[in-house]
Protein backbone atom coordinates (compact mmCIF):
# COMPACT_ATOMS: atom_id res chain seq x y z
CA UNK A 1 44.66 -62.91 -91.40
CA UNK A 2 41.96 -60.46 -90.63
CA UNK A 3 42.10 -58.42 -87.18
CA UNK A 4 39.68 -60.19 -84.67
CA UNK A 5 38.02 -57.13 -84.12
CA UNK A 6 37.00 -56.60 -88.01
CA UNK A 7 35.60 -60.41 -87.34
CA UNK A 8 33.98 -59.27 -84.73
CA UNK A 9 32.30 -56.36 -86.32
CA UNK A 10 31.67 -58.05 -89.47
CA UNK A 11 29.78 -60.70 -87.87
CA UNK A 12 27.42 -58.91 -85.84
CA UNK A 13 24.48 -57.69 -87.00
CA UNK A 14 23.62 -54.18 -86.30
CA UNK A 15 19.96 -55.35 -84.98
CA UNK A 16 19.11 -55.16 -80.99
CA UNK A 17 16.27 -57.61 -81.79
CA UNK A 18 18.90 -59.59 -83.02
CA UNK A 19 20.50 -63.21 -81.22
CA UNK A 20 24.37 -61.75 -81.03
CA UNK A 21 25.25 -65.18 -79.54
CA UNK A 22 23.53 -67.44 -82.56
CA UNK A 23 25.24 -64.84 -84.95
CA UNK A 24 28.40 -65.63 -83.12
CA UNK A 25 28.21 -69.67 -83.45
CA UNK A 26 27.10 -69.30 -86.99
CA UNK A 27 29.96 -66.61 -88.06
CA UNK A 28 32.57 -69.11 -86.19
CA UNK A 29 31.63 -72.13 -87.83
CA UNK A 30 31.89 -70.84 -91.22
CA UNK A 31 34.85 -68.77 -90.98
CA UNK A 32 36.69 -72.32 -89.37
CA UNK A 33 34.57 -74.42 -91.76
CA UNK A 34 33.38 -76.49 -88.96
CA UNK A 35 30.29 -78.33 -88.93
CA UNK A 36 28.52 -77.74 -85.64
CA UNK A 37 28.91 -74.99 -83.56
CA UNK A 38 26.86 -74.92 -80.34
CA UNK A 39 26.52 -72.92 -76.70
CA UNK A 40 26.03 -75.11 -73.99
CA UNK A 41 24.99 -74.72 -70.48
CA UNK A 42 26.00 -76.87 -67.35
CA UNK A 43 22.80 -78.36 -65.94
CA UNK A 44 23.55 -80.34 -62.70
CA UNK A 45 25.48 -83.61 -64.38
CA UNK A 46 24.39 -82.39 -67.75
CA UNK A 47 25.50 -80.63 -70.97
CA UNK A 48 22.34 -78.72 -72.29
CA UNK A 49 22.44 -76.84 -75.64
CA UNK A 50 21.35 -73.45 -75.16
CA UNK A 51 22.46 -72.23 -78.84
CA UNK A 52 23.33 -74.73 -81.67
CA UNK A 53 24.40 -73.75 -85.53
CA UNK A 54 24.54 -77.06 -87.73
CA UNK A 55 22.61 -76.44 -90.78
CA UNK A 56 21.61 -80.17 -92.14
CA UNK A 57 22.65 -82.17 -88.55
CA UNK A 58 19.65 -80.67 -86.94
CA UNK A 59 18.35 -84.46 -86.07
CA UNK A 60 22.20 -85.22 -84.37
CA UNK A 61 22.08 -81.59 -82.20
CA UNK A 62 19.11 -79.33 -81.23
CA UNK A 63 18.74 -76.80 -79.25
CA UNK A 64 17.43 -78.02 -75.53
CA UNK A 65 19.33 -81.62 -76.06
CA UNK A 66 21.37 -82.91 -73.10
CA UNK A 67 24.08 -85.28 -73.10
CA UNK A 68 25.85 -86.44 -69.32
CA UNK A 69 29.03 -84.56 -68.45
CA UNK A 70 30.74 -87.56 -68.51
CA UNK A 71 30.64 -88.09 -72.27
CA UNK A 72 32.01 -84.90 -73.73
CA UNK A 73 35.23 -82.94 -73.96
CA UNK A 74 33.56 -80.09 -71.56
CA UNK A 75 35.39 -80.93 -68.18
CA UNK A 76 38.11 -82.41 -69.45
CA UNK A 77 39.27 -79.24 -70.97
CA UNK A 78 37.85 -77.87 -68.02
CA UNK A 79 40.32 -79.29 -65.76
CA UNK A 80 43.61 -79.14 -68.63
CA UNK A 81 43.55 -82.90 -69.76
CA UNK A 82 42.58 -81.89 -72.88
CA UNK A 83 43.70 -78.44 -74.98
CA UNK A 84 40.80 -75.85 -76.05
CA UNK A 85 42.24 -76.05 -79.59
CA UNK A 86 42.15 -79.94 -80.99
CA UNK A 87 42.83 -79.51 -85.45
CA UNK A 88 42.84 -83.36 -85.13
CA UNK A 89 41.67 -85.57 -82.46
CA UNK A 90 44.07 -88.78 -83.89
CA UNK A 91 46.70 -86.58 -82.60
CA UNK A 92 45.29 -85.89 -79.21
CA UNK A 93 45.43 -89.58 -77.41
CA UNK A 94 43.44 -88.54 -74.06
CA UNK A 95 40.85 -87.46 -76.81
CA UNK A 96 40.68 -91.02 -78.35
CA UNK A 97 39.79 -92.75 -74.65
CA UNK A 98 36.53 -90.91 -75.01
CA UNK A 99 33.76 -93.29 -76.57
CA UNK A 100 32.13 -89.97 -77.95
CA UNK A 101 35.50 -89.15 -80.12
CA UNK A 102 34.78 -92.48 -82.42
CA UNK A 103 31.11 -92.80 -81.65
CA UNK A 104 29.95 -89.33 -83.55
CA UNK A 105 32.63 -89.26 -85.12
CA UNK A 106 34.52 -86.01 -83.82
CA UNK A 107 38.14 -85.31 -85.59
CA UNK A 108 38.30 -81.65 -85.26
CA UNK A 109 37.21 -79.74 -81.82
CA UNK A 110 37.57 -75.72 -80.42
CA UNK A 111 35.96 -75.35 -77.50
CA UNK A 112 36.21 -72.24 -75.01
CA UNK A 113 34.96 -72.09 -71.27
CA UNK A 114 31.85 -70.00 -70.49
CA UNK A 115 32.28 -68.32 -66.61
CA UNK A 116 29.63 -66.66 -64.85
CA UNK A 117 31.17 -63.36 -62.94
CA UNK A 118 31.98 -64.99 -60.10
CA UNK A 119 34.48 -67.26 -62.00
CA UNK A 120 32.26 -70.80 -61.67
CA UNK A 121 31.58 -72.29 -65.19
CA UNK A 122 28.35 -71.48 -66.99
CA UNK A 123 29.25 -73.59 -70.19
CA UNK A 124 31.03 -73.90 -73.18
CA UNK A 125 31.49 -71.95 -76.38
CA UNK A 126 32.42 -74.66 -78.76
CA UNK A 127 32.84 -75.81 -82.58
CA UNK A 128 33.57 -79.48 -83.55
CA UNK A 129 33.78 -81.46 -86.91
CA UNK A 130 33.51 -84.77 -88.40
CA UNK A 131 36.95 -84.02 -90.34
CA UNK A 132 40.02 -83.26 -89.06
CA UNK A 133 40.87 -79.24 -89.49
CA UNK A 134 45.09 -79.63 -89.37
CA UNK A 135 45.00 -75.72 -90.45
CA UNK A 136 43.76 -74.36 -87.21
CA UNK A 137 46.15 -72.49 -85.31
CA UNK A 138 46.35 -70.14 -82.62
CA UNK A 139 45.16 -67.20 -84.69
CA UNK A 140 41.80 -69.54 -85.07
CA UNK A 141 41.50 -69.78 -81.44
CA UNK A 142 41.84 -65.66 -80.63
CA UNK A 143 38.85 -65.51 -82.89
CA UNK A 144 36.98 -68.10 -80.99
CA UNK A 145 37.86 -66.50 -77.81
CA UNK A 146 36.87 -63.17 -78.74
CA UNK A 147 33.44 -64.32 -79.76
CA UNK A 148 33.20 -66.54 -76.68
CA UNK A 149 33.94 -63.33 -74.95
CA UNK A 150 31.64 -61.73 -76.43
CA UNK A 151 28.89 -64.52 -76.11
CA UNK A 152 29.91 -64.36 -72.05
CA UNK A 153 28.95 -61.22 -71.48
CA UNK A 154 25.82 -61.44 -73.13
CA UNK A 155 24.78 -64.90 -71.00
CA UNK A 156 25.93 -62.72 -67.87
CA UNK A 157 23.47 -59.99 -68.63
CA UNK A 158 20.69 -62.03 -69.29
CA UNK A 159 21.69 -64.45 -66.00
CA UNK A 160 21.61 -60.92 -63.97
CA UNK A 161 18.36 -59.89 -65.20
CA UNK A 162 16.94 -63.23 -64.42
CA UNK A 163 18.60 -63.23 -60.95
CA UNK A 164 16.83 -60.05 -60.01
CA UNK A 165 13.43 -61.10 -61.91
CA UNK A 166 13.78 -64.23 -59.97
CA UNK A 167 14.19 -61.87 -56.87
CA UNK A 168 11.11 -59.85 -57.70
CA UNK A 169 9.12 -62.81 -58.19
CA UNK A 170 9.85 -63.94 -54.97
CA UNK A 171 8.86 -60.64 -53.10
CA UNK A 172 5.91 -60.03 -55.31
CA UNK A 173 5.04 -63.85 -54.17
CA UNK A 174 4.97 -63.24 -50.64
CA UNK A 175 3.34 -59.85 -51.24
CA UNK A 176 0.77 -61.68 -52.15
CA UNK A 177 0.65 -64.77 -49.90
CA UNK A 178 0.77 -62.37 -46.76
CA UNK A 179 -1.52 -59.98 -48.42
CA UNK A 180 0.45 -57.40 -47.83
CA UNK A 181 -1.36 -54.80 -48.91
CA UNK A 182 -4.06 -52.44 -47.89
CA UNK A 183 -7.47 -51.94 -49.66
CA UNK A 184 -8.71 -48.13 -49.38
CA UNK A 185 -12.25 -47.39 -50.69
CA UNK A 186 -12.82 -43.98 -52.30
CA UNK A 187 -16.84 -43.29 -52.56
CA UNK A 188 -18.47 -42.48 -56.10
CA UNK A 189 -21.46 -40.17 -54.84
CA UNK A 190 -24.15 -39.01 -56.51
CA UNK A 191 -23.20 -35.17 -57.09
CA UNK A 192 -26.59 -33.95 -56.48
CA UNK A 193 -27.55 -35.81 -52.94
CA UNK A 194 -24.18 -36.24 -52.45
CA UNK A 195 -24.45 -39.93 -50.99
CA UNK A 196 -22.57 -43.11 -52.06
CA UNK A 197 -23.82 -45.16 -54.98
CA UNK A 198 -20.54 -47.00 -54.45
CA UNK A 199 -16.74 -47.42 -53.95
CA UNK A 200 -13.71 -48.09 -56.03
CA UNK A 201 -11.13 -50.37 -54.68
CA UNK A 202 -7.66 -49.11 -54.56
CA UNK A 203 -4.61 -50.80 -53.19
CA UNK A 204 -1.82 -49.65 -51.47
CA UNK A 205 0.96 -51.96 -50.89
CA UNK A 206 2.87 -51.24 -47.47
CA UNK A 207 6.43 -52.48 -48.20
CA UNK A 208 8.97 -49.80 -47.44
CA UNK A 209 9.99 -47.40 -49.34
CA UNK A 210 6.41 -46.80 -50.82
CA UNK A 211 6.19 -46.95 -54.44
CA UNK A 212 2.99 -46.41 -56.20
CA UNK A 213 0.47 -49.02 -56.84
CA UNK A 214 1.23 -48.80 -60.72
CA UNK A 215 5.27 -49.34 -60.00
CA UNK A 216 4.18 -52.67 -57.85
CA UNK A 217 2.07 -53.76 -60.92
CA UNK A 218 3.98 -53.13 -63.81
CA UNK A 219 6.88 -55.28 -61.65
CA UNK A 220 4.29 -58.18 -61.60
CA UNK A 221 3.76 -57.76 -65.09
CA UNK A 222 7.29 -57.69 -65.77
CA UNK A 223 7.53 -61.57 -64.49
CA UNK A 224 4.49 -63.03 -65.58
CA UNK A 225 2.45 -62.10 -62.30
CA UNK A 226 0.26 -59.51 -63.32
CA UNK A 227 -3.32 -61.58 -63.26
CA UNK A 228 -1.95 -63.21 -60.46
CA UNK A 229 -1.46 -59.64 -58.59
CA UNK A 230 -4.67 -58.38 -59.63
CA UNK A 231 -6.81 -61.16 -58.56
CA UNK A 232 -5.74 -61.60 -55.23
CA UNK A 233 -6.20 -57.89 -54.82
CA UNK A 234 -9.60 -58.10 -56.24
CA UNK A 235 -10.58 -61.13 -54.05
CA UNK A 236 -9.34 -59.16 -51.15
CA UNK A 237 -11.53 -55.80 -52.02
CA UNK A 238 -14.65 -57.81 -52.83
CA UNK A 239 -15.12 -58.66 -49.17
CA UNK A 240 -16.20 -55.09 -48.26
CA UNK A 241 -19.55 -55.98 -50.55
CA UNK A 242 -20.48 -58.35 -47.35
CA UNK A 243 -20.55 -55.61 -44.95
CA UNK A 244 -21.28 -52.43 -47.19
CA UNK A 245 -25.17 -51.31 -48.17
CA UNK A 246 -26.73 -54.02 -50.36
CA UNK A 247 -27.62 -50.94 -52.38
CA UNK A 248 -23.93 -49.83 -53.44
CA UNK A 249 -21.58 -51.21 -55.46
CA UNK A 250 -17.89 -52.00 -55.66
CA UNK A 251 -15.65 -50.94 -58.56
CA UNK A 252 -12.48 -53.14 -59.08
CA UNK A 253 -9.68 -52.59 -61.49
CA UNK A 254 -8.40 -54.92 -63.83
CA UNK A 255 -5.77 -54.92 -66.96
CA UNK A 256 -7.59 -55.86 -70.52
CA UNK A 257 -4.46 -59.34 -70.19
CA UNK A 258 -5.97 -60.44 -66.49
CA UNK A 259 -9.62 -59.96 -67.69
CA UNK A 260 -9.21 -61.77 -71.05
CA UNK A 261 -7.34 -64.58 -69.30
CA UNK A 262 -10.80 -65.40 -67.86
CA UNK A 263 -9.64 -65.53 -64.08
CA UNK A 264 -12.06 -63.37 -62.42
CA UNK A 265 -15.25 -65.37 -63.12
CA UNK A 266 -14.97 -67.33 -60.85
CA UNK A 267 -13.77 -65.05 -58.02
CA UNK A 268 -17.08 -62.48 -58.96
CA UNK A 269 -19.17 -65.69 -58.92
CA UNK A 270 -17.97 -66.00 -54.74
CA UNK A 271 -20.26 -62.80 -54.16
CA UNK A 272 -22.72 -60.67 -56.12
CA UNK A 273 -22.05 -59.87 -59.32
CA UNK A 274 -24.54 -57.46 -60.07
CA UNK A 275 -23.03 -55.60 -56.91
CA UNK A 276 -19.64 -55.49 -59.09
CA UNK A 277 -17.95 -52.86 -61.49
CA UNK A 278 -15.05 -53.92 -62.89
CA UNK A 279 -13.11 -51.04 -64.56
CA UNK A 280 -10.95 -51.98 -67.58
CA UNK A 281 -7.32 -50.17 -67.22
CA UNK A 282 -6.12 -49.79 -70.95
CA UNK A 283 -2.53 -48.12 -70.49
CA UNK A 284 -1.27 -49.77 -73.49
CA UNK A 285 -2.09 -51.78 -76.92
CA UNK A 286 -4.68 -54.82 -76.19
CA UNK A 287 -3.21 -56.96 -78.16
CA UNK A 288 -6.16 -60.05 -78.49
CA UNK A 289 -9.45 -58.03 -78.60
CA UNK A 290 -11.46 -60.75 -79.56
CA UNK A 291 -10.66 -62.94 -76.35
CA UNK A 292 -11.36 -59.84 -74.15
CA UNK A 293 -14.64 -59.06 -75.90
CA UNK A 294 -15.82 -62.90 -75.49
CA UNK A 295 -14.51 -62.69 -71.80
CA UNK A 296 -16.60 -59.09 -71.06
CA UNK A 297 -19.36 -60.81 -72.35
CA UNK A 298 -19.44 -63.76 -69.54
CA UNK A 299 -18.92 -61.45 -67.06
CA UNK A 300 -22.08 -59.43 -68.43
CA UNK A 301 -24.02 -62.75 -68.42
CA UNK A 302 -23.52 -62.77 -64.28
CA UNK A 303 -24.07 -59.20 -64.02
CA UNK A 304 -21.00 -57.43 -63.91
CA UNK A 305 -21.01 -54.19 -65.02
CA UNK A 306 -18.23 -52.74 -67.08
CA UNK A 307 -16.27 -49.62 -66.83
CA UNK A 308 -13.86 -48.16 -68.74
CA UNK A 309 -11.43 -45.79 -67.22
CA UNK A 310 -9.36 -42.73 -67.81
CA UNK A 311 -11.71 -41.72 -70.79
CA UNK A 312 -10.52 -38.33 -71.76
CA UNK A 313 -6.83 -39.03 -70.75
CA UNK A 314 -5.22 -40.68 -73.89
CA UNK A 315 -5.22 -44.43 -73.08
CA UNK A 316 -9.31 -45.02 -73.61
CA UNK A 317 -9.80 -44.36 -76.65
CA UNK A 318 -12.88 -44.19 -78.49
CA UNK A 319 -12.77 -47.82 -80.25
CA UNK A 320 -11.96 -48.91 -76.85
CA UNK A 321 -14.85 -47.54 -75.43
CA UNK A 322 -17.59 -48.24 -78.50
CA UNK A 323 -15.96 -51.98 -78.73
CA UNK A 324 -16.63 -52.88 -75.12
CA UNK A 325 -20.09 -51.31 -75.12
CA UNK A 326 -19.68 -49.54 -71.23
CA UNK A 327 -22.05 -49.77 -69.03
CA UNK A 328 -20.07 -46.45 -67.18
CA UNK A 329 -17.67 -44.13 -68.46
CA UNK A 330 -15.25 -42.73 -66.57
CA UNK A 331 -14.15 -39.14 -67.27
CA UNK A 332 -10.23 -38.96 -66.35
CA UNK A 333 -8.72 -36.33 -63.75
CA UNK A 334 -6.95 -34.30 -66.98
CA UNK A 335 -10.71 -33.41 -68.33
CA UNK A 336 -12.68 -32.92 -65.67
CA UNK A 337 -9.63 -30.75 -63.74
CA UNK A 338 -10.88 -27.06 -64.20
CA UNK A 339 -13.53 -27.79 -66.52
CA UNK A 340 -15.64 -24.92 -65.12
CA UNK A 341 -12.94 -22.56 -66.65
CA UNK A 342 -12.03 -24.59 -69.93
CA UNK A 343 -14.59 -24.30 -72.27
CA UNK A 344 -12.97 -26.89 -74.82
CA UNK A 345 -13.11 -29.51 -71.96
CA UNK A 346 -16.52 -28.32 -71.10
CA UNK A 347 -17.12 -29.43 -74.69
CA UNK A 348 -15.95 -32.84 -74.69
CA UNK A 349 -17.43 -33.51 -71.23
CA UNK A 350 -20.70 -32.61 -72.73
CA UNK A 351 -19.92 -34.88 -76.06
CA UNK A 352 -19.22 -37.69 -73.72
CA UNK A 353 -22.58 -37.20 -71.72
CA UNK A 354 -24.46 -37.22 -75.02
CA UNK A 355 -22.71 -40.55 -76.12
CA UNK A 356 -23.22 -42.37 -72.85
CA UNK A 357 -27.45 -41.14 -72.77
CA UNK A 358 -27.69 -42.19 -76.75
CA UNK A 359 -25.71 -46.06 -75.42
CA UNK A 360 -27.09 -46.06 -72.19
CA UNK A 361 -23.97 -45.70 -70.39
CA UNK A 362 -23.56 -43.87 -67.09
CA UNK A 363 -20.85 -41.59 -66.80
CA UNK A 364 -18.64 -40.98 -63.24
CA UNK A 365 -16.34 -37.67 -63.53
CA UNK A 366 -13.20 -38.66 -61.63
CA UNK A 367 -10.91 -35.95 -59.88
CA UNK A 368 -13.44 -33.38 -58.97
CA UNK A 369 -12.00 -31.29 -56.10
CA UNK A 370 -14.19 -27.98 -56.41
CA UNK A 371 -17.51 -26.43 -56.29
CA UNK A 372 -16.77 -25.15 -59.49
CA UNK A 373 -15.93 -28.33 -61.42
CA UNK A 374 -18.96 -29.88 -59.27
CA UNK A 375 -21.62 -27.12 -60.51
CA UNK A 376 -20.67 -27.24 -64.25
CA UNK A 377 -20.24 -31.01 -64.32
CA UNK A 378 -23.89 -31.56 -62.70
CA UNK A 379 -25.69 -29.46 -65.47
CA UNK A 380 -23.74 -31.55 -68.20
CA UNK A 381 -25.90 -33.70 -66.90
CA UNK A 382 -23.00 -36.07 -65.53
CA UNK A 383 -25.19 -37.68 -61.91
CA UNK A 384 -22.28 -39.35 -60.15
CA UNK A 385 -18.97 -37.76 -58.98
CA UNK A 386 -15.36 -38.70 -57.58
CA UNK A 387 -12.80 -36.86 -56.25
CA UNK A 388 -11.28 -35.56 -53.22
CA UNK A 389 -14.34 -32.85 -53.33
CA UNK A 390 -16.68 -35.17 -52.01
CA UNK A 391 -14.51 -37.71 -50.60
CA UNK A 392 -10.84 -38.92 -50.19
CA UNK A 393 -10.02 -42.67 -50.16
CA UNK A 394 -10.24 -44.41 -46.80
CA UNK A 395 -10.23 -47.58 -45.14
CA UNK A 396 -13.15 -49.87 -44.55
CA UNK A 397 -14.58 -48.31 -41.37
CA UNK A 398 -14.69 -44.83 -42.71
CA UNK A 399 -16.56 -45.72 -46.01
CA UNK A 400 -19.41 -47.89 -43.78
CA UNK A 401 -19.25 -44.49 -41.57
CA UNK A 402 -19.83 -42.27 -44.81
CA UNK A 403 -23.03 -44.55 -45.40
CA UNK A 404 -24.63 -43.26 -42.47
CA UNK A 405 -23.82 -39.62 -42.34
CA UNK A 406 -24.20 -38.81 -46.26
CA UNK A 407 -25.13 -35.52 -46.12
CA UNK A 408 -28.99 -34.93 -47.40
CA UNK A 409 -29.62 -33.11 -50.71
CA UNK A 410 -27.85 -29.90 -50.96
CA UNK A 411 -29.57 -27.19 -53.46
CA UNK A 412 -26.42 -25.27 -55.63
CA UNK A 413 -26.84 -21.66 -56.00
């Protein structure tokens, strides 16, 4: 007979996209010409089929069936009243005082214990037959073993990675049910009177160690809490637009997934939308265009404004930017950092002002921490600034404070 480890190899398909433990049932059912083959999981007093391989018995065994505990073979081999190797269950007479033995009928059975790592059973790896299999032997059950095996410590993987997405859900729950997080506001001025014309929202989570805001929301994404994330830091940001100037406005941030989901209507409808900027984040590949367009287009209807961010850095690309029709563009850190000595990024900067005056776009030059980068970006014509030049993030307080001591009109040399 062949090794188990050329089985092995010859039944696994070289694919990481692949389903090693389907590949397993299937290669174990043919090479013991068995009919059914299955994976099951232990759900309270249940047998649940996790993985099942019975091509033309599909309407007898599917995948997410349950059957009670007490019907099946599972804890009886479980607890050594009945062998994990059964070529014929006539033979096997604590096998024929189980109605299921005569009910299916079931004359052939293999069947190998699943354990989780700390030894308590997840399931059973198991392959069973309507005909009795009196060729079966020992060498037969190595090979199911190995492939059980194998199928084990692919379930424990996947049971670890839920245990600590499980775990992450949980904190990034109560992150969000205490709010704990802070909301700094970083002022876009207008370069040349260098006053406010509004504030971005930024959060900054206070759990210990810090991590940056983008760590704490690719996490959420990571579980399915991303829109979940963003809108309750949105809804907590908006509230500065009670206290702030009626004149200025509030720029929030939201991924293309949480705005096309159609979840912040109704939280911009709680205040005043024309007041609101919502800046699209595109750091990867939108992947339903058409529901974010239709969604961008409610949000218009109410008066919110649309941004799109780190233009000039990679991610906002130009069909990004003509397909969402901007009401602001915002030039990225990377282009406007030392444009007054670049002239190739003086270049675009200036492309970019012509685009947004031909669409009627407003542009906002992010990252602007000289008098250099100030002067050169003010006669491209670009009218409103941000960056540590003209003012740092802060909390609440300080940005009302900024609105009454904005500095009058300075003249540039």
């Amino acid at each position: 007979m062949t090794d188990t480890n050329d089985l092995i190899a010859a039944a696994m398909i070289e694919d990481d996209a692949g389903d090693v433990i389907q590949e397993a049932l299937e290669f174990v059912r043919s090479h013991m010409d068995m009919e059914v083959a299955y994976l099951s999981e232990f759900v309270g007093d249940n047998l649940t089929f996790r993985r099942v391989s019975a091509p033309g018995l599909e309407e007898m065994i599917a995948v997410g069936d349950s059957m009670p505990l007490d019907q099946v073979y599972c804890p009886h081999i479980l607890a050594g009243r009945l062998p994990e190797l059964i070529p014929d269950t006539d033979q096997e007479p604590f096998a024929q005082t189980i109605p299921l033995t005569q009910a299916l009928p079931i004359r052939s059975h293999v069947s190998i214990p699943i354990r989780k790592r700390d030894g308590s059973p997840y399931g059973m790896f198991c392959c069973l037959s309507r005909e009795a299999r009196p060729t079966l032997n020992g060498r037969d059950l190595d090979v199911m073993r190995a492939f059980a095996t194998l199928s084990s410590e692919t379930i424990n993987s996947g049971l670890t990675e839920q245990a600590f997405k499980d775990e992450l859900r949980q904190k990034l729950t109560k992150v969000m049910d205490e709010a704990g997080f802070d909301i700094a506001y970083q002022p876009i001025m207008v370069g040349e009177a260098r006053k406010p014309a509004g504030f971005e929202a930024l959060c900054r989570f206070k759990s210990e160690p810090y991590r940056s805001p983008d760590l704490w929301f690719a996490e959420a994404h990571s579980v399915g809490l991303q829109a979940e994330l963003e809108v309750c830091v949105i809804e907590k940001a908006l509230q500065a637009l009670e206290v702030l100037p009626p004149h200025l406005y509030l720029s929030v941030n939201a991924s293309p997934e949480t705005v096309a989901e159609g979840k912040l209507r109704d939280v911009f409808a709680k205040f005043a939308p024309e007041r609101i900027v919502l800046e699209i984040t595109e750091h990867s590949i939108i992947g339903n265009y058409d529901a974010l367009l239709k969604e961008v287009e409610r949000l218009r209807y109410i008066g919110v404004r649309i941004a799109i961010d780190d233009a000039g850095a990679g991610y906002a690309g130009l069909q990004h930017i003509v397909k969402l029709c901007a009401d602001i563009i915002k030039l990225d850190m990377s282009l406007t950092s030392g444009i007054d000595q670049d002239v190739v990024k003086r270049s675009l900067a200036s492309a970019m002002v012509g685009f947004a005056e031909e669409t009627g776009a407003k542009i906002v030059a992010e990252g602007v921490e000289t008098e250099g980068e100030l002067g050169i970006l003010l006669d491209l014509g670009v009218e409103l600034i941000q960056g540590y030049l003209l003012g740092r993030p802060a909390d609440l307080d300080s940005a009302l404070a900024l609105c009454q001591t904005s500095a009058a009109p300075r003249r540039r040399a």
